[in-house]
N, C-alpha and C. Protein backbone atom coordinates (compact mmCIF):
# COMPACT_ATOMS: atom_id res chain seq x y z
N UNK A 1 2.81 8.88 -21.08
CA UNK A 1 4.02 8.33 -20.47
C UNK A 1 4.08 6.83 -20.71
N UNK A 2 5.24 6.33 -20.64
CA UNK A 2 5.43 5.06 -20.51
C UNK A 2 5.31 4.29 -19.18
N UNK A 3 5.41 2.78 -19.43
CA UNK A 3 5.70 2.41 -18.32
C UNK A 3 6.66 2.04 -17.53
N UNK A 4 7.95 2.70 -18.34
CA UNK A 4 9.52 2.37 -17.96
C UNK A 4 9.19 4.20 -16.82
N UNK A 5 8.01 5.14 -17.00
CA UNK A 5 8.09 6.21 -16.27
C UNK A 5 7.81 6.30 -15.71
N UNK A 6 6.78 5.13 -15.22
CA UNK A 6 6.02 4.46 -13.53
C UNK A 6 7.46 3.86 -12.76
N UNK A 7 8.36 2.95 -13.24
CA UNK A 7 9.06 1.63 -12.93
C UNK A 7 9.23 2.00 -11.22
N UNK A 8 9.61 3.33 -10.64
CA UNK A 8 9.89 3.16 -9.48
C UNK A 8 8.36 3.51 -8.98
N UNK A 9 7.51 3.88 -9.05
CA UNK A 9 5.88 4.03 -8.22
C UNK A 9 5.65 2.43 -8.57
N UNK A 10 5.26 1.68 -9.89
CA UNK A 10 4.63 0.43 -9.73
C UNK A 10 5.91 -0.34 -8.45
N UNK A 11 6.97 -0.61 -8.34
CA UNK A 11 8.13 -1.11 -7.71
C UNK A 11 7.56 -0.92 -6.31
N UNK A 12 7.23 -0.03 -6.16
CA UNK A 12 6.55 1.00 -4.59
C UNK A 12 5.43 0.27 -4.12
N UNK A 13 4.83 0.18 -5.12
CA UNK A 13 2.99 -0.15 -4.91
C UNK A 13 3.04 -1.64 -5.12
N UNK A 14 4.17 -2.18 -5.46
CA UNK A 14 3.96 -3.77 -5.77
C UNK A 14 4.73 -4.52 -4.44
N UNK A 15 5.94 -3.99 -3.97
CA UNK A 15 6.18 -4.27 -2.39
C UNK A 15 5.39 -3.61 -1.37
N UNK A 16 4.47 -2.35 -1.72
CA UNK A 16 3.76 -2.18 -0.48
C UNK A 16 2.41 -3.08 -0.25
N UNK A 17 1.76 -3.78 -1.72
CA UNK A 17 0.79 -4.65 -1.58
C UNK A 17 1.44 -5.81 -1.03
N UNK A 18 2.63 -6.52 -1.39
CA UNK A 18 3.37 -7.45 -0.47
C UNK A 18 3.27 -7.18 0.89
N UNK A 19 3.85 -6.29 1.48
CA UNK A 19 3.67 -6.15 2.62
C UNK A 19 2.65 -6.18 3.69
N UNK A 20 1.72 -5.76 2.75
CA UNK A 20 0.42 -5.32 3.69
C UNK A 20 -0.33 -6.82 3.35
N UNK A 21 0.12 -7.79 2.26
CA UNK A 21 -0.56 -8.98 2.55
C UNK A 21 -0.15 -10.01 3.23
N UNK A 22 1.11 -9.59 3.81
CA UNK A 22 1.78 -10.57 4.75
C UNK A 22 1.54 -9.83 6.36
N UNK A 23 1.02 -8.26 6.17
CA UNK A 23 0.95 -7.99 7.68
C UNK A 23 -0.48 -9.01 7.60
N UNK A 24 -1.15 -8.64 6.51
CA UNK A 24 -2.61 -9.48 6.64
C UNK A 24 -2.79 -10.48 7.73
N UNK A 25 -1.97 -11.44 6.90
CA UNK A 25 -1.97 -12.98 7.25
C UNK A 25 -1.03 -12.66 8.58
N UNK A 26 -0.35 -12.02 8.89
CA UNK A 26 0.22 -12.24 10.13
C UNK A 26 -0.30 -11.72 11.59
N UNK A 27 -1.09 -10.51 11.20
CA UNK A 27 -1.99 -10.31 11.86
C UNK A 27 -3.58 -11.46 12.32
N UNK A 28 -3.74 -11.92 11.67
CA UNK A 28 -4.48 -12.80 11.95
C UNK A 28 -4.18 -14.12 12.97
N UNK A 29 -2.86 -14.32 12.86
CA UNK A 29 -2.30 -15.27 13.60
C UNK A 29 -1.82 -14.43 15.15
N UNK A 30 -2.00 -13.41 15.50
CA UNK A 30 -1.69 -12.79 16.44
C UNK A 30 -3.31 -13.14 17.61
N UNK A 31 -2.63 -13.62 18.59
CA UNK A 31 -3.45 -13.44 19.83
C UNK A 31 -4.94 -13.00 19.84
N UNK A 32 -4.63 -11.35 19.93
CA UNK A 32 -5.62 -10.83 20.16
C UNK A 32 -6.48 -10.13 18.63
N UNK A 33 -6.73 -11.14 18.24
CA UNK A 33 -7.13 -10.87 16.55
C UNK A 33 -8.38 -9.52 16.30
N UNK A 34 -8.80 -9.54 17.17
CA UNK A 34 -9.90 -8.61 17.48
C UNK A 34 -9.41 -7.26 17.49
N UNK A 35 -8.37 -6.99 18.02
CA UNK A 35 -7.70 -5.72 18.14
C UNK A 35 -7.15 -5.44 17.33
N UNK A 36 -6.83 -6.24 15.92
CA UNK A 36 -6.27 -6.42 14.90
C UNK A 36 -7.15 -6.01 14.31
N UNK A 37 -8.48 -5.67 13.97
CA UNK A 37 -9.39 -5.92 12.80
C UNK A 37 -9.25 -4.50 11.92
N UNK A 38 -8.70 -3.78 12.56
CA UNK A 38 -9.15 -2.26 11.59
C UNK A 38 -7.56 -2.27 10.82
N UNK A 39 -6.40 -2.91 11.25
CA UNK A 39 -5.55 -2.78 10.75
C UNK A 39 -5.64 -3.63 9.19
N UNK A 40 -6.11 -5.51 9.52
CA UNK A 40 -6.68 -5.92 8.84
C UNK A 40 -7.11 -5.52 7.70
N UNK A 41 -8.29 -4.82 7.79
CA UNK A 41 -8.91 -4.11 6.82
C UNK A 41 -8.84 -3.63 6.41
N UNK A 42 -7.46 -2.94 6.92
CA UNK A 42 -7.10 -1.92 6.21
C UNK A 42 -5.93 -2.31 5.03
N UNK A 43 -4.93 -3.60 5.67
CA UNK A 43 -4.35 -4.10 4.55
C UNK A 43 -5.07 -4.62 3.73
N UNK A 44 -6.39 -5.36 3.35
CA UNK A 44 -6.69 -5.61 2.48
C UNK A 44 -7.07 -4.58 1.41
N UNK A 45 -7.41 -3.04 2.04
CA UNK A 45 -7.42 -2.12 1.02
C UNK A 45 -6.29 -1.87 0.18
N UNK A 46 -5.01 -1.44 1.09
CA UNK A 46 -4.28 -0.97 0.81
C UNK A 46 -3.20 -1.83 -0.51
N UNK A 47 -3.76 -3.45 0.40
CA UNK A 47 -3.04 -4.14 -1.28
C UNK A 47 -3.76 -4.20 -2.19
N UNK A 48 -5.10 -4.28 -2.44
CA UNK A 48 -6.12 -4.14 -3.48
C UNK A 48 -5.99 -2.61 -4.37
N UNK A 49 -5.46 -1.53 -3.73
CA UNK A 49 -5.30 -0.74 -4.45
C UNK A 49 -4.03 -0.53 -4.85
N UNK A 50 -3.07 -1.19 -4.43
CA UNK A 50 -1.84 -1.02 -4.91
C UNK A 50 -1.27 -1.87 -5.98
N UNK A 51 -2.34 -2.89 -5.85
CA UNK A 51 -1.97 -4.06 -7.19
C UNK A 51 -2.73 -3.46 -8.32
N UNK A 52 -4.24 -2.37 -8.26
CA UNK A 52 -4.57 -1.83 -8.93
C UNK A 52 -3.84 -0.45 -9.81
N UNK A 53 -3.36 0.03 -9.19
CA UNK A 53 -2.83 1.27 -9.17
C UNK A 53 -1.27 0.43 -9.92
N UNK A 54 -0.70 -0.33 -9.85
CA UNK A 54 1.09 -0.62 -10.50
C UNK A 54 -0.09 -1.28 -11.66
N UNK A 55 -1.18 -1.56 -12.37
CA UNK A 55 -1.57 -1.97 -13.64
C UNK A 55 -2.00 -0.90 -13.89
N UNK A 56 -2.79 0.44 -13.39
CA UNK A 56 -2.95 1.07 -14.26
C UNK A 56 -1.80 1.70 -14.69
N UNK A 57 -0.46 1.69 -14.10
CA UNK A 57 0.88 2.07 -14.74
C UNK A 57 1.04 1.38 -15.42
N UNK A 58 1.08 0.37 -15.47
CA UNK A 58 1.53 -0.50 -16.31
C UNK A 58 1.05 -0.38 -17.84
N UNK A 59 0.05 -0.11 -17.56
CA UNK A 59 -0.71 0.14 -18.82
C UNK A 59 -1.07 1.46 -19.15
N UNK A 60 -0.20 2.24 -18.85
CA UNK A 60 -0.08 3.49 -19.38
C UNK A 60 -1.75 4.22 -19.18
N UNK A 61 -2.68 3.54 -18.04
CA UNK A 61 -4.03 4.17 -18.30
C UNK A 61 -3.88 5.56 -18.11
N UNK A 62 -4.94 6.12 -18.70
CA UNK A 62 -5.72 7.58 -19.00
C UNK A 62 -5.67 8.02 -16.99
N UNK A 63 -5.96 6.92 -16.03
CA UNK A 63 -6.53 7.14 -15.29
C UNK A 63 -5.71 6.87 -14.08
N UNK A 64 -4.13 6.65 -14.71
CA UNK A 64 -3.40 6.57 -13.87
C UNK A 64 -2.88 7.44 -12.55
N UNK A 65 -3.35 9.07 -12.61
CA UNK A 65 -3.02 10.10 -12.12
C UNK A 65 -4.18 9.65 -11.01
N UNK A 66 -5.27 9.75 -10.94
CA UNK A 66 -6.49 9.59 -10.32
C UNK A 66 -5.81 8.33 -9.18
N UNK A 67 -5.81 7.34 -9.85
CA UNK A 67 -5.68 5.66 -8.86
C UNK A 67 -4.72 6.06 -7.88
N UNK A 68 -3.32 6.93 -8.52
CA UNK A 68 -2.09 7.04 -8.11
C UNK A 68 -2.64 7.82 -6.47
N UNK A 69 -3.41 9.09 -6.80
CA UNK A 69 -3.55 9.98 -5.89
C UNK A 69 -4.77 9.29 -4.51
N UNK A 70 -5.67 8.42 -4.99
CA UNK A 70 -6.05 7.81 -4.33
C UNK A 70 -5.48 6.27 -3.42
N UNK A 71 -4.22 5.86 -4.20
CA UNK A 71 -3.88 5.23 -3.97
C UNK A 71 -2.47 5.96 -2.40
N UNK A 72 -2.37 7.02 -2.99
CA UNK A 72 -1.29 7.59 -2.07
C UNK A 72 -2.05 8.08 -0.45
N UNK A 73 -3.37 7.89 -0.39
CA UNK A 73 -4.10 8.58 0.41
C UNK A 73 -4.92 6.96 1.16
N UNK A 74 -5.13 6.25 0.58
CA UNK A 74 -5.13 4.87 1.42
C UNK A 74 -4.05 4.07 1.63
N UNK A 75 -2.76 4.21 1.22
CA UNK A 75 -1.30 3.88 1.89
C UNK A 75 -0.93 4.54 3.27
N UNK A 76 -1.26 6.12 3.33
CA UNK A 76 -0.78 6.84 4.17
C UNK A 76 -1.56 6.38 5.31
N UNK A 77 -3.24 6.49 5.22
CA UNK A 77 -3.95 5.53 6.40
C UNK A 77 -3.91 4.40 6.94
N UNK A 78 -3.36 3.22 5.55
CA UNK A 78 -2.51 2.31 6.35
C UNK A 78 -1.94 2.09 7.20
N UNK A 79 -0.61 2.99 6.69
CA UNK A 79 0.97 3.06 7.30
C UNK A 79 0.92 3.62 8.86
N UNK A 80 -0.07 4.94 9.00
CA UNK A 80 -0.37 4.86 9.83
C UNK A 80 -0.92 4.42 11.18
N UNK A 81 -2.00 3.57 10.95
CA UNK A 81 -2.31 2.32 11.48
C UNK A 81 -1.77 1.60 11.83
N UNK A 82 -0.88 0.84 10.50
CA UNK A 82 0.31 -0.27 11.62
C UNK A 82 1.27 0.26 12.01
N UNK A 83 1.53 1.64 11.91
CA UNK A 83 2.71 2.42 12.62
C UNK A 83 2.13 2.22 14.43
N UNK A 84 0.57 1.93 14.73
CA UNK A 84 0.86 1.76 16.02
C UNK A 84 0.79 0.59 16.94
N UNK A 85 1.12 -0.08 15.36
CA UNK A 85 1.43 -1.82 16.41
C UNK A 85 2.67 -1.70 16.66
N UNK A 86 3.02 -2.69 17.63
CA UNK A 86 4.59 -2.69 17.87
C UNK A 86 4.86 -3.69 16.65
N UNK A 87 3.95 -5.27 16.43
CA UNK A 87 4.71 -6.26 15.79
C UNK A 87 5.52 -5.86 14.61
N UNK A 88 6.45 -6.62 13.84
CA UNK A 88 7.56 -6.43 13.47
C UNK A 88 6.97 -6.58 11.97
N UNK A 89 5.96 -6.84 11.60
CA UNK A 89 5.38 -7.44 10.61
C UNK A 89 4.09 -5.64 10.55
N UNK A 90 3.53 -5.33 11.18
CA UNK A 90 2.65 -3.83 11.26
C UNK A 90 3.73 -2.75 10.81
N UNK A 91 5.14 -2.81 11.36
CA UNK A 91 6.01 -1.87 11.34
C UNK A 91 6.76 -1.98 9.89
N UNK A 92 7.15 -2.88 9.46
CA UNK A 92 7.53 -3.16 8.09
C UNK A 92 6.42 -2.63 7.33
N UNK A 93 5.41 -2.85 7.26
CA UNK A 93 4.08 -2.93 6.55
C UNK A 93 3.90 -0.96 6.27
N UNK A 94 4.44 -0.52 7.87
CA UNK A 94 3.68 1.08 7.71
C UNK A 94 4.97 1.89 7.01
N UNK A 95 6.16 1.45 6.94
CA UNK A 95 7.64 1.65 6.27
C UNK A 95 7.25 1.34 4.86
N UNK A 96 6.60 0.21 4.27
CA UNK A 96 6.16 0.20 2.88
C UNK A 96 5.37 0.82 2.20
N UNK A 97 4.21 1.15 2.84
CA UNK A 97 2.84 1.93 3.00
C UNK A 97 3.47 3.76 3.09
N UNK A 98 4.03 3.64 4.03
CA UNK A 98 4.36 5.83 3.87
C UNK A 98 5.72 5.33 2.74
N UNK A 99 6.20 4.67 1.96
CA UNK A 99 7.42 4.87 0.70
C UNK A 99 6.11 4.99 -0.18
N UNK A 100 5.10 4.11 -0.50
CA UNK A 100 3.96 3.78 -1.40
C UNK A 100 3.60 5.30 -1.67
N UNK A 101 2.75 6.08 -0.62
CA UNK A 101 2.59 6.75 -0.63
C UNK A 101 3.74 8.25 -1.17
N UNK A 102 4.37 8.48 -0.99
CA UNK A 102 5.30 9.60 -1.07
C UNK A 102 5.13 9.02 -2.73
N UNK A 103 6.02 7.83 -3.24
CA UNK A 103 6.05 7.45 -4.59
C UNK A 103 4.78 7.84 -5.44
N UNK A 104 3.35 7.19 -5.07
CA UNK A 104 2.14 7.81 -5.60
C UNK A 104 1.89 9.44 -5.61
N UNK A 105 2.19 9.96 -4.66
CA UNK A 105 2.27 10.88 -4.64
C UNK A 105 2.88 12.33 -5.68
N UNK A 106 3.66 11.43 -5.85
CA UNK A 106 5.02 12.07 -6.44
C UNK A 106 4.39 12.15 -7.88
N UNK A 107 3.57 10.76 -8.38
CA UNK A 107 3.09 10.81 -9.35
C UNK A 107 1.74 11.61 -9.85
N UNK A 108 1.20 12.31 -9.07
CA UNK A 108 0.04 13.06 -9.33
C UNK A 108 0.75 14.05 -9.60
N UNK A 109 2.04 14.34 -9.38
CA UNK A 109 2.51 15.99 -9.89
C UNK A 109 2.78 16.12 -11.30
């Protein structure tokens, strides 16, 4: 495949690593930072594999099916996660994270 046949999964995975690096940083500036930490951690996965996962589209890798399906399965744990913050910045983040997912998803078929 090409990479004009990723354009909407990398598109997916390149605003859901946005997202989850601004819940990052915004989470950190929240109060109770401590109660924050698993969400945290979890955006730093979730953009680390999503900036991974829109290059191996990009580049047409061998190994794109694999990243995609793993990548659709640490979005969904994300999304989940900040689906149970209220802030406005967790909730955007878990709206980018379950599209990420469904999109990756879509691509293992």
């Amino acid at each position: 495949m090409s990479h004009e046949t990723y354009a909407a999964c990398i598109e997916a995975c390149n605003a859901c690593a946005i997202a989850c690096n601004n819940c990052f940083s915004s989470c950190l500036k929240e109060e109770d930072v401590k109660m924050m930490a698993k969400c945290i951690a979890m955006d730093a996965d979730c953009a680390a594999i999503c900036q991974l996962a829109a290059g191996v589209m990009a580049r047409d890798s061998v190994h794109a099916k694999a990243v995609c399906a793993l990548c659709a399965e640490i979005c969904k744990a994300c999304g989940d996660e900040c689906a149970q913050h209220k802030a406005a910045h967790c909730q955007a983040c878990a709206k980018a994270c379950h599209a990420c997912a469904a999109a990756c998803l879509a691509m293992t078929h």
